[in-house]
Each structure stands twice: as structure tokens, then as C-alpha cells.
N, C-alpha and C. Protein backbone atom coordinates (compact mmCIF):
# COMPACT_ATOMS: atom_id res chain seq x y z
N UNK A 1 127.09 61.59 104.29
CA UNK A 1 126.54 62.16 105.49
C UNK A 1 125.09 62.57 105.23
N UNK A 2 124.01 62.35 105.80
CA UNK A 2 122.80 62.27 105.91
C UNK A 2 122.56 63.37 107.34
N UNK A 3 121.73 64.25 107.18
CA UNK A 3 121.71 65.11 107.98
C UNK A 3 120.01 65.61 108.32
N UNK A 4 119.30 65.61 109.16
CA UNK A 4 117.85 65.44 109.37
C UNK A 4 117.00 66.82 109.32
N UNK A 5 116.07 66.88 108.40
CA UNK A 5 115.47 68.10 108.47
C UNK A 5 114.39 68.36 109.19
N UNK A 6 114.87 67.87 110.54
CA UNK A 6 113.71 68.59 112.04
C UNK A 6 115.09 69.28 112.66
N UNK A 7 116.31 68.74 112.27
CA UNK A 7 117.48 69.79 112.64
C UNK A 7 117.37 70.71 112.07
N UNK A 8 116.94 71.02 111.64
CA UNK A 8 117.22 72.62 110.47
C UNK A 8 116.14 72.96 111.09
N UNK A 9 115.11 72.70 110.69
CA UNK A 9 113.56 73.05 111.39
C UNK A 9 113.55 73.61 112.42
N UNK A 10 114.19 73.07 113.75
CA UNK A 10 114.17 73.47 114.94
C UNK A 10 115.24 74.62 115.11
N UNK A 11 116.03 74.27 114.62
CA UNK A 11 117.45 75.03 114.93
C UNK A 11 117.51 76.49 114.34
N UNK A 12 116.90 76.50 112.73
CA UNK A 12 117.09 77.56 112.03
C UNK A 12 115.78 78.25 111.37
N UNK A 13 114.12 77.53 112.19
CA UNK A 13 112.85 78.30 111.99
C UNK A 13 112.55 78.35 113.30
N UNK A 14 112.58 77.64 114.23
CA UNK A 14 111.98 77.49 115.41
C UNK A 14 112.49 78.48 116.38
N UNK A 15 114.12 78.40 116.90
CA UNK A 15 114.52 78.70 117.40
C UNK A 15 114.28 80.36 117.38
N UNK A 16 114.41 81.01 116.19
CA UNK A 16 114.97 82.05 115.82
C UNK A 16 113.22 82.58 116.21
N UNK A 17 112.15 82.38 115.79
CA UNK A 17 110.77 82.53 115.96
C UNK A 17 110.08 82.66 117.51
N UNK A 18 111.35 81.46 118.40
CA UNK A 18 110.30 82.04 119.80
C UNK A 18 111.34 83.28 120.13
N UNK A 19 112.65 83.38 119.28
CA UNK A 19 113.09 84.33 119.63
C UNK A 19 112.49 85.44 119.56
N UNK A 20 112.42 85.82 118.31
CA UNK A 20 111.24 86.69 117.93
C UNK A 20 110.15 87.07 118.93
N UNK A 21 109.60 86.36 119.04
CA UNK A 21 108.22 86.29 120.38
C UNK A 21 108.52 87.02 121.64
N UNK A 22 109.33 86.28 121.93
CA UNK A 22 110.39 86.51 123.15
C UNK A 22 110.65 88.16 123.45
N UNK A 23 111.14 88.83 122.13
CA UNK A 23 111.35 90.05 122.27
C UNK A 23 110.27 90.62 121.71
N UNK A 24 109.09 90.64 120.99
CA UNK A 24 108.32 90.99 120.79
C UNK A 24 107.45 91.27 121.36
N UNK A 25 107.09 89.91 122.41
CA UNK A 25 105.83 90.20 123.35
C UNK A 25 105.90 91.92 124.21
N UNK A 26 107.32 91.70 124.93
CA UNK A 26 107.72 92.62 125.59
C UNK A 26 107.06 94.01 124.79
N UNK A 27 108.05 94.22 123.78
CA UNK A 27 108.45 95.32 123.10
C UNK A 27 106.95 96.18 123.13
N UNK A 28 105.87 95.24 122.61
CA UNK A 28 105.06 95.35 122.41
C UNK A 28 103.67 96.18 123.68
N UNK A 29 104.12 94.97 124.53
CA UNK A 29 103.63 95.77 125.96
C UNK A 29 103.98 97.16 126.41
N UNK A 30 104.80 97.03 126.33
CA UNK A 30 106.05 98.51 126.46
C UNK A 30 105.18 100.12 125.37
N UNK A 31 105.54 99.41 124.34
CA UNK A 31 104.57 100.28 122.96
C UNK A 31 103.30 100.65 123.94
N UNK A 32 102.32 99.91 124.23
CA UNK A 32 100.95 100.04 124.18
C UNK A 32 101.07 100.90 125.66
N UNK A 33 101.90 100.77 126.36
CA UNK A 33 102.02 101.06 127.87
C UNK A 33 101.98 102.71 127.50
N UNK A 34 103.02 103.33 126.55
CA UNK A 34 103.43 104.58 126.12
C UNK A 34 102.42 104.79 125.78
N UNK A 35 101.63 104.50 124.47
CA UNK A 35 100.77 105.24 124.10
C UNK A 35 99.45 105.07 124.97
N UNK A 36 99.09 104.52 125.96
CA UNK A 36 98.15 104.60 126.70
C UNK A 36 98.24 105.72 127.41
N UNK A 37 99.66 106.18 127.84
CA UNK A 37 100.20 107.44 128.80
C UNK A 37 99.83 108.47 127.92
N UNK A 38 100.22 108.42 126.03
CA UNK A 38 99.77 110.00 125.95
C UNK A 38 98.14 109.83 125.63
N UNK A 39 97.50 108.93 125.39
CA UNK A 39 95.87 108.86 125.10
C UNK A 39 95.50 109.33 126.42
N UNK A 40 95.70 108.76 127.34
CA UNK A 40 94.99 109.98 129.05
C UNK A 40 95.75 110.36 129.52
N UNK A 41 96.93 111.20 129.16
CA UNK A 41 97.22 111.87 129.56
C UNK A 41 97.88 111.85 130.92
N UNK A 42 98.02 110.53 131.49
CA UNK A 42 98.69 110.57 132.63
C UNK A 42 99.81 109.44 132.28
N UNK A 43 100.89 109.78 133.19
CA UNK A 43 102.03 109.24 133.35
C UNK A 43 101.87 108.49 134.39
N UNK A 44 102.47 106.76 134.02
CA UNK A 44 102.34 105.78 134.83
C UNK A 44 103.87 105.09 134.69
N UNK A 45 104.59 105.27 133.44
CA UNK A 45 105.70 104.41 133.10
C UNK A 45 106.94 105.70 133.19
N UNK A 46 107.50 105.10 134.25
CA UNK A 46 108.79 106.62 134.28
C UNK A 46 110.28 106.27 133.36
N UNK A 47 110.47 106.72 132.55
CA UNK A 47 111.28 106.60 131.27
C UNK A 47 112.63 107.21 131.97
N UNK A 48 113.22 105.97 132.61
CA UNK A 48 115.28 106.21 133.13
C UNK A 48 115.76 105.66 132.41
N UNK A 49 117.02 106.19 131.97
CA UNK A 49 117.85 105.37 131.38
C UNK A 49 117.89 103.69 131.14
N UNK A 50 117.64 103.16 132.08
CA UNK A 50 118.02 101.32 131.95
C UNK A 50 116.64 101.13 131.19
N UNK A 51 115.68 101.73 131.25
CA UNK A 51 114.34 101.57 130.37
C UNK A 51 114.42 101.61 129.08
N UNK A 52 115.13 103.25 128.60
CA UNK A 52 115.34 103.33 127.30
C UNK A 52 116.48 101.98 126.48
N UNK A 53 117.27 101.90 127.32
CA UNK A 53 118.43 101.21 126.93
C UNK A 53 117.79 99.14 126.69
N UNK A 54 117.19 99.49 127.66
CA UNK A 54 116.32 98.15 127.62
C UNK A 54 115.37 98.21 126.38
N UNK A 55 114.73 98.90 126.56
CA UNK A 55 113.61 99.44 124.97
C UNK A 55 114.58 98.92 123.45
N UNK A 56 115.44 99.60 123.54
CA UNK A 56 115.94 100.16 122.14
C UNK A 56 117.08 98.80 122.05
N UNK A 57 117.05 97.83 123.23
CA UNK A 57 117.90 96.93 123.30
C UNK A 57 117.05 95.87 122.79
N UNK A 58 115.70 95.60 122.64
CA UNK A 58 115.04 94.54 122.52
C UNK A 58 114.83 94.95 120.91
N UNK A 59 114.44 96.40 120.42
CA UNK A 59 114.03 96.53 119.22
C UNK A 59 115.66 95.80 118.83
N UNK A 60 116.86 96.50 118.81
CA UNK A 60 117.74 95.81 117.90
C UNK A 60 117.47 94.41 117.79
N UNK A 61 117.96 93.39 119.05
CA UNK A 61 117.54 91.99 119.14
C UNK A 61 116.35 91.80 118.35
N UNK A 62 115.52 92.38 117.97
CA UNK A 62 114.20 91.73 117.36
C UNK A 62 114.62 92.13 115.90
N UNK A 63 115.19 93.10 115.43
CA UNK A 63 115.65 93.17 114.12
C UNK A 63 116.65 91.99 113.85
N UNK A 64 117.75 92.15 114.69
CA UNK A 64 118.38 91.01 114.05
C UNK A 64 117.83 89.54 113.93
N UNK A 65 117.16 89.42 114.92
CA UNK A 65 116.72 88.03 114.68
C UNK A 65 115.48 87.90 113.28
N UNK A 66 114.77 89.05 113.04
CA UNK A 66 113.98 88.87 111.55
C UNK A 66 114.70 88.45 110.83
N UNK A 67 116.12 89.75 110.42
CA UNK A 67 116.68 90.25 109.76
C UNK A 67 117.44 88.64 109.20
N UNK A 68 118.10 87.85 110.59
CA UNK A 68 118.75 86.56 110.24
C UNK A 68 117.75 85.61 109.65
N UNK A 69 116.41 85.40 110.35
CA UNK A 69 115.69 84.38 109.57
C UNK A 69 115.27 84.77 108.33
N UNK A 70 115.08 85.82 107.73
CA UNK A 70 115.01 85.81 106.04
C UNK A 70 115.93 86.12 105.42
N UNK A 71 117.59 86.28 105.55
CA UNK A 71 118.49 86.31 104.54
C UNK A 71 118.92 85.25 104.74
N UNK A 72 118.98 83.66 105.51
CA UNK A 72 119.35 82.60 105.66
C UNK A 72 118.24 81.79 104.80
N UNK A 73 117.44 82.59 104.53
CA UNK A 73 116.34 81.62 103.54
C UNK A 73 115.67 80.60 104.81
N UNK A 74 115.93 80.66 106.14
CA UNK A 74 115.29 79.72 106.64
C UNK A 74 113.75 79.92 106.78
N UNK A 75 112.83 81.00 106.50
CA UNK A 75 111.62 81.22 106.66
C UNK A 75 110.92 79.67 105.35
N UNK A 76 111.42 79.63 104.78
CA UNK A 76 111.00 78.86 103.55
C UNK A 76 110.56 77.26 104.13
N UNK A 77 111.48 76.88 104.89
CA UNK A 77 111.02 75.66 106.17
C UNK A 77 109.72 75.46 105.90
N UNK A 78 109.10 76.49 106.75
CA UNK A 78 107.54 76.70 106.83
C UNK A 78 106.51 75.64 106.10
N UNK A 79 107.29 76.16 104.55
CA UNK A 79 106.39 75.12 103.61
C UNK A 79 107.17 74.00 103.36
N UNK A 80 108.89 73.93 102.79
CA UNK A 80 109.30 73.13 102.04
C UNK A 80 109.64 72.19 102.67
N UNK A 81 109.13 70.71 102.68
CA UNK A 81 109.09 69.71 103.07
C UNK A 81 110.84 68.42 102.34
N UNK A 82 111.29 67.71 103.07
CA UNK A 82 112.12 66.64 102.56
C UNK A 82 111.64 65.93 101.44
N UNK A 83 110.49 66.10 101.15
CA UNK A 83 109.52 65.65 99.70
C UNK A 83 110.01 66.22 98.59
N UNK A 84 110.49 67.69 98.63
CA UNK A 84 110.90 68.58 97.69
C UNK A 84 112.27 68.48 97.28
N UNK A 85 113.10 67.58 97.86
CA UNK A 85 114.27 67.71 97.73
C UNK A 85 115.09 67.09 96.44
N UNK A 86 115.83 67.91 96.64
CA UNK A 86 116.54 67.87 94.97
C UNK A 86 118.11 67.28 94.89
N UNK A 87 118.17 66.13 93.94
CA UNK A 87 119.73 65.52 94.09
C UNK A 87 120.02 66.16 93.00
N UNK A 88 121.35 66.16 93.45
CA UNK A 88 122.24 66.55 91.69
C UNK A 88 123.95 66.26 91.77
N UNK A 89 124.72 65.66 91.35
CA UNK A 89 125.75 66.03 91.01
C UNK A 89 126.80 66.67 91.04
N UNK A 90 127.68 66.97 91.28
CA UNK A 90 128.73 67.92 90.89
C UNK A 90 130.05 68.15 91.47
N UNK A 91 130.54 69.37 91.31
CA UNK A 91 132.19 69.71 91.91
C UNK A 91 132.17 70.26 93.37
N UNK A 92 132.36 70.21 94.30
CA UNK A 92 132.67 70.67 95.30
C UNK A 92 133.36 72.15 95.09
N UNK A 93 132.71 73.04 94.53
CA UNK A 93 133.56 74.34 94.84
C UNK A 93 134.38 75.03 95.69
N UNK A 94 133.33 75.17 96.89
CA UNK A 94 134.19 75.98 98.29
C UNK A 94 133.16 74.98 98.80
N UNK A 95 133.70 75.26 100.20
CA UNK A 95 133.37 74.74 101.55
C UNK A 95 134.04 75.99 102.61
N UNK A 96 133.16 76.59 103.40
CA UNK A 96 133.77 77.35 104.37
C UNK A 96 132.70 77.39 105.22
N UNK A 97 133.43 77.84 106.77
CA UNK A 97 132.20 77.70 107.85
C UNK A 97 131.89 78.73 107.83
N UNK A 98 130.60 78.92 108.59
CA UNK A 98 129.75 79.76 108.38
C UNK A 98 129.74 80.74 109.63
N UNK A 99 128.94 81.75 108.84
CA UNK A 99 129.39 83.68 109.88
C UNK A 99 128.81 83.34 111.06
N UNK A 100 129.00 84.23 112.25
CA UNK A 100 128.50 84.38 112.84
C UNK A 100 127.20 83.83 113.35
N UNK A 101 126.39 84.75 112.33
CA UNK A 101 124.97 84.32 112.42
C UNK A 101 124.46 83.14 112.19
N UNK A 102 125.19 82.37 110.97
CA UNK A 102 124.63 81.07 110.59
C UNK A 102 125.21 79.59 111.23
N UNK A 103 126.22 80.40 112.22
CA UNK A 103 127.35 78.87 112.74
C UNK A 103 126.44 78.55 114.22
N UNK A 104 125.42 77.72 113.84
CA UNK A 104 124.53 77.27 114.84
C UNK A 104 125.28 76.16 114.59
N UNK A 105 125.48 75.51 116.29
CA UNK A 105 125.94 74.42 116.40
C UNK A 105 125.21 73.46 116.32
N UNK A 106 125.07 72.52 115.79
CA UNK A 106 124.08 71.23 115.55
C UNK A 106 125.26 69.80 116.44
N UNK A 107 123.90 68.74 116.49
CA UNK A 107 125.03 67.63 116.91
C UNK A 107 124.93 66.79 115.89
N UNK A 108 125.61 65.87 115.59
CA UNK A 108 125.56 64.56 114.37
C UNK A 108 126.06 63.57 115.11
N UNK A 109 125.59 62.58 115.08
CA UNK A 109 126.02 61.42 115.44
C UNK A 109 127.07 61.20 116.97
N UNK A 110 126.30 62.12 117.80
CA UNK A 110 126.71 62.33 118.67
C UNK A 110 127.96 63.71 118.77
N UNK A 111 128.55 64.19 117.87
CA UNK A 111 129.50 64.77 117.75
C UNK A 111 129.27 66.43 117.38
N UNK A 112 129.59 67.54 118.12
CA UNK A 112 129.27 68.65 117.43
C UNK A 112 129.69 69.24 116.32
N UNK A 113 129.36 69.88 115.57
CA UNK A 113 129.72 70.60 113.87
C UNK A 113 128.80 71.56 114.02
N UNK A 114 128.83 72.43 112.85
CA UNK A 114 128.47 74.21 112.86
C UNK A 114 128.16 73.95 111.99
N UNK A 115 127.28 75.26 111.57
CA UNK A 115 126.80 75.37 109.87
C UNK A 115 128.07 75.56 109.13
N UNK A 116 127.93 75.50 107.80
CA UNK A 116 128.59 75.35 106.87
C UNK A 116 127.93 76.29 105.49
N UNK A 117 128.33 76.85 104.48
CA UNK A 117 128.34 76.90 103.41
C UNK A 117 129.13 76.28 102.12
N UNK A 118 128.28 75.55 101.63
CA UNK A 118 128.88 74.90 100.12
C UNK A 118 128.41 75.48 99.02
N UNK A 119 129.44 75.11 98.22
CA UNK A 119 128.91 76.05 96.78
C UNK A 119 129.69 74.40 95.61
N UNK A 120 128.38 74.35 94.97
CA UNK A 120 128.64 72.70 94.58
C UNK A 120 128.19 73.68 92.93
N UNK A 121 128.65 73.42 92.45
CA UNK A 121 128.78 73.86 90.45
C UNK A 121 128.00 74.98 90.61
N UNK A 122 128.33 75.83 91.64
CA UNK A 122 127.74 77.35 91.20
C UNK A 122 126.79 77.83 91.88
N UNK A 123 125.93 76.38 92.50
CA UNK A 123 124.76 76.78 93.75
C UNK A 123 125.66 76.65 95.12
N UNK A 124 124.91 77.45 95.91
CA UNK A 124 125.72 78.03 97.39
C UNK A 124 123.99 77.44 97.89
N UNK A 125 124.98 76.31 98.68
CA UNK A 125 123.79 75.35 100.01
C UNK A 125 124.46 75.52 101.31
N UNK A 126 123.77 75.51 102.37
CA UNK A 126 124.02 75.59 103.73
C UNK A 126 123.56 73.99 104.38
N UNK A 127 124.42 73.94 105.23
CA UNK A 127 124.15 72.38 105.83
C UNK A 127 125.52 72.49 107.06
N UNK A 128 125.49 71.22 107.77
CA UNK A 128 126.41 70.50 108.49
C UNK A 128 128.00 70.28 107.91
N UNK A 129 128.46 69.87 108.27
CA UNK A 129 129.90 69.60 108.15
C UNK A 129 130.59 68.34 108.73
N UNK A 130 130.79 67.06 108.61
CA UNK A 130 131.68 66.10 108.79
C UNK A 130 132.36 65.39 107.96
N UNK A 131 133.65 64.93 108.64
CA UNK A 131 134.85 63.90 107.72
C UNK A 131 135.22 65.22 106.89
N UNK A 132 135.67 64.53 105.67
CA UNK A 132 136.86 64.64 105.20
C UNK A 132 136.41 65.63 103.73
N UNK A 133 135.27 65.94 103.56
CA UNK A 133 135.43 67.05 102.36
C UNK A 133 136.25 68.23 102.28
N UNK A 134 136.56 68.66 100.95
CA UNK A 134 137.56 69.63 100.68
C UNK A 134 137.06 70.27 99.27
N UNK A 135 137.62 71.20 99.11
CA UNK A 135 136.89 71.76 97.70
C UNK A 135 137.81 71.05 96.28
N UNK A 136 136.86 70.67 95.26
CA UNK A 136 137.36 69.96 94.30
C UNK A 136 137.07 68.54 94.02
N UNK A 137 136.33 68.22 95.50
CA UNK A 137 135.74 66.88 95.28
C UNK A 137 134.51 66.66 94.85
N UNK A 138 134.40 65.60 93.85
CA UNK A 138 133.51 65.40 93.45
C UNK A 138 131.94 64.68 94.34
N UNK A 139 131.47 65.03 94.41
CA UNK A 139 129.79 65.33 95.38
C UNK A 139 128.87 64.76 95.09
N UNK A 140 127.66 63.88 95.75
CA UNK A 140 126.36 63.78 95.46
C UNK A 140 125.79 64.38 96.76
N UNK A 141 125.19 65.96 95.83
CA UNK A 141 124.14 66.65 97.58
C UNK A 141 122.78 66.35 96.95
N UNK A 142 122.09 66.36 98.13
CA UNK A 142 120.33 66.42 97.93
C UNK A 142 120.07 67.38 99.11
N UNK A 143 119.43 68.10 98.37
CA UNK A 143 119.23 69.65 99.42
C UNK A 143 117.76 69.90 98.62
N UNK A 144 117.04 70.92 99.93
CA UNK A 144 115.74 71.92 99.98
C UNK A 144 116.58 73.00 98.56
N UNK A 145 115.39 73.06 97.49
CA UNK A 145 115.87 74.02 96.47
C UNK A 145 115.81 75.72 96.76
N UNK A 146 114.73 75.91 97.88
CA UNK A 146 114.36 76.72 98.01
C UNK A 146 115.50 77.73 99.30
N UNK A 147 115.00 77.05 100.53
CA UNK A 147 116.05 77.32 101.78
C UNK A 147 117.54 77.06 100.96
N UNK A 148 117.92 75.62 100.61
CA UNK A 148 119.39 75.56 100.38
C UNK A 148 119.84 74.54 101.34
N UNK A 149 118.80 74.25 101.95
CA UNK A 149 119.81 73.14 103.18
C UNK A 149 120.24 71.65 102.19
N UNK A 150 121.05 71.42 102.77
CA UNK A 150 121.53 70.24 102.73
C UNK A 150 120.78 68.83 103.65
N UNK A 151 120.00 68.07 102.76
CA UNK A 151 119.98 66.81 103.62
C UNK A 151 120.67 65.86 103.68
N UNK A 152 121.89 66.16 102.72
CA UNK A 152 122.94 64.38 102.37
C UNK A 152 123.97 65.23 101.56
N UNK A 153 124.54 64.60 101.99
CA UNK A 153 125.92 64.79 101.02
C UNK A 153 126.97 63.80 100.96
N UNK A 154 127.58 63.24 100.04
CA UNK A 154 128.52 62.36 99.56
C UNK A 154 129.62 62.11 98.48
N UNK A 155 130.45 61.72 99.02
CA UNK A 155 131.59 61.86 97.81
C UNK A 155 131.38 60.62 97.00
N UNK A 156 131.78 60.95 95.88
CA UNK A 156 131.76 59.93 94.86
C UNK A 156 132.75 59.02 94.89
């Protein structure tokens, strides 16, 4: 299985980044709106409940979405190119799908699959999922060293 790294790109730097934006721009307006009120002293923004709740609703959303793009290692994208990629060998350790946060649905070959975590002789890579792997089988992955993605994977 051969798996494309503008999927990862889009899915797990892109996505998560206009997210970011998305709640940021706001947040941000909001910020400058407040402190413009106490710099002169006049009140323009009236602070009700659905405001605060809205406020303190975008800061979480904007944490989690940092918070997910740098413990997924996906910030690393940025630089590390399919040039960098590294084959190697080995045992199929585990295979299990992935949390919450990381089970972005991707399509393959027309067909949907979720992220995945593999752990192949001790390294733990993230990638796609199709057919018939199981843990114990013997593997050829070529994955980003850095992120961890998976661009290929194959049984021997």
C-alpha cells in the first residue's frame, strides 16, 4: 500500500492550521476589542454570558487544535519532504487505530480508512490502514523519520 504525502499534508498540517486561523482571527479581535475598552475607558463590547462562553469556547478550540498539531509530530510536514524518506525492514509489532484526535478519515483508492498507529521493531509510525495486516507480520515501511508518517507499506 502506497499512500500520498499531499494526504498527510493537507489533512494533518493544513487542515488543523486554517483551523487555527479560524479561531484565532476571532479570538484575537475580541482581545484587542477589550483592551481598547480599558485604554479609553469607555465601554463598547457588553460582556453576557453567550460572549464569555463563546470567548473561552474558541480559546479551548484553539488550544486543542495547537496542542494536536505538535504532539502528532505533524508540524514537521512544513519542512520534511518524500525526499527524506526512510525504508527499513522489520516485524509488525502492533497495529491499532488511532484516538480520537488522530483518526482523520482519509480516502484510498476510492475507499475510506482512518489513521492508524504502527509500531514496526520498536518505532511507532502513523499512516493509513488497508487489507490484511496484523501484528507479527513481517513489513517493508518507508516513512517521514521525523513526523512518522507512513508513505508505503508492504508485506513481505
Amino acid at each position: 500500500m502506497a499512500f500520498g504525502y499531499w494526504e498527510y499534508f493537507i489533512y494533518n498540517l493544513m487542515l488543523p492550521v486554517f483551523g487555527i486561523a479560524f479561531v484565532a482571527v476571532p479570538t484575537f479581535r475580541l482581545v484587542m476589542r477589550v483592551l481598547e475598552q480599558y485604554a479609553t475607558g469607555r465601554q463598547r463590547v457588553k460582556w453576557d454570558g453567550q460572549s464569555v462562553i463563546f470567548f473561552v469556547l474558541m480559546i479551548v478550540i484553539g488550544v486543542v487544535l495547537v496542542f494536536n498539531l505538535f504532539s502528532s509530530g505533524s508540524f514537521h510536514l512544513i519542512y520534511e519532504r518524500p525526499k527524506a524518506a526512510v525504508t527499513a525492514e522489520g516485524t509488525l509489532e502492533e497495529l491499532e487505530a488511532g484516538s480520537v484526535w488522530s483518526g482523520i478519515r482519509y480516502t484510498y483508492e476510492g475507499e475510506n480508512t482512518y489513521g492508524y498507529t504502527y509500531t514496526v521493531d520498536g518505532v511507532e509510525l502513523k499512516g493509513m490502514a488497508m487489507g490484511t495486516l496484523e501484528a507479527g507480520d513481517e513489513v517493508t515501511v518507508t516513512y517521514l523519520p521525523k513526523s512518522g508518517y507512513v508513505l508505503a507499506i508492504e508485506e513481505q
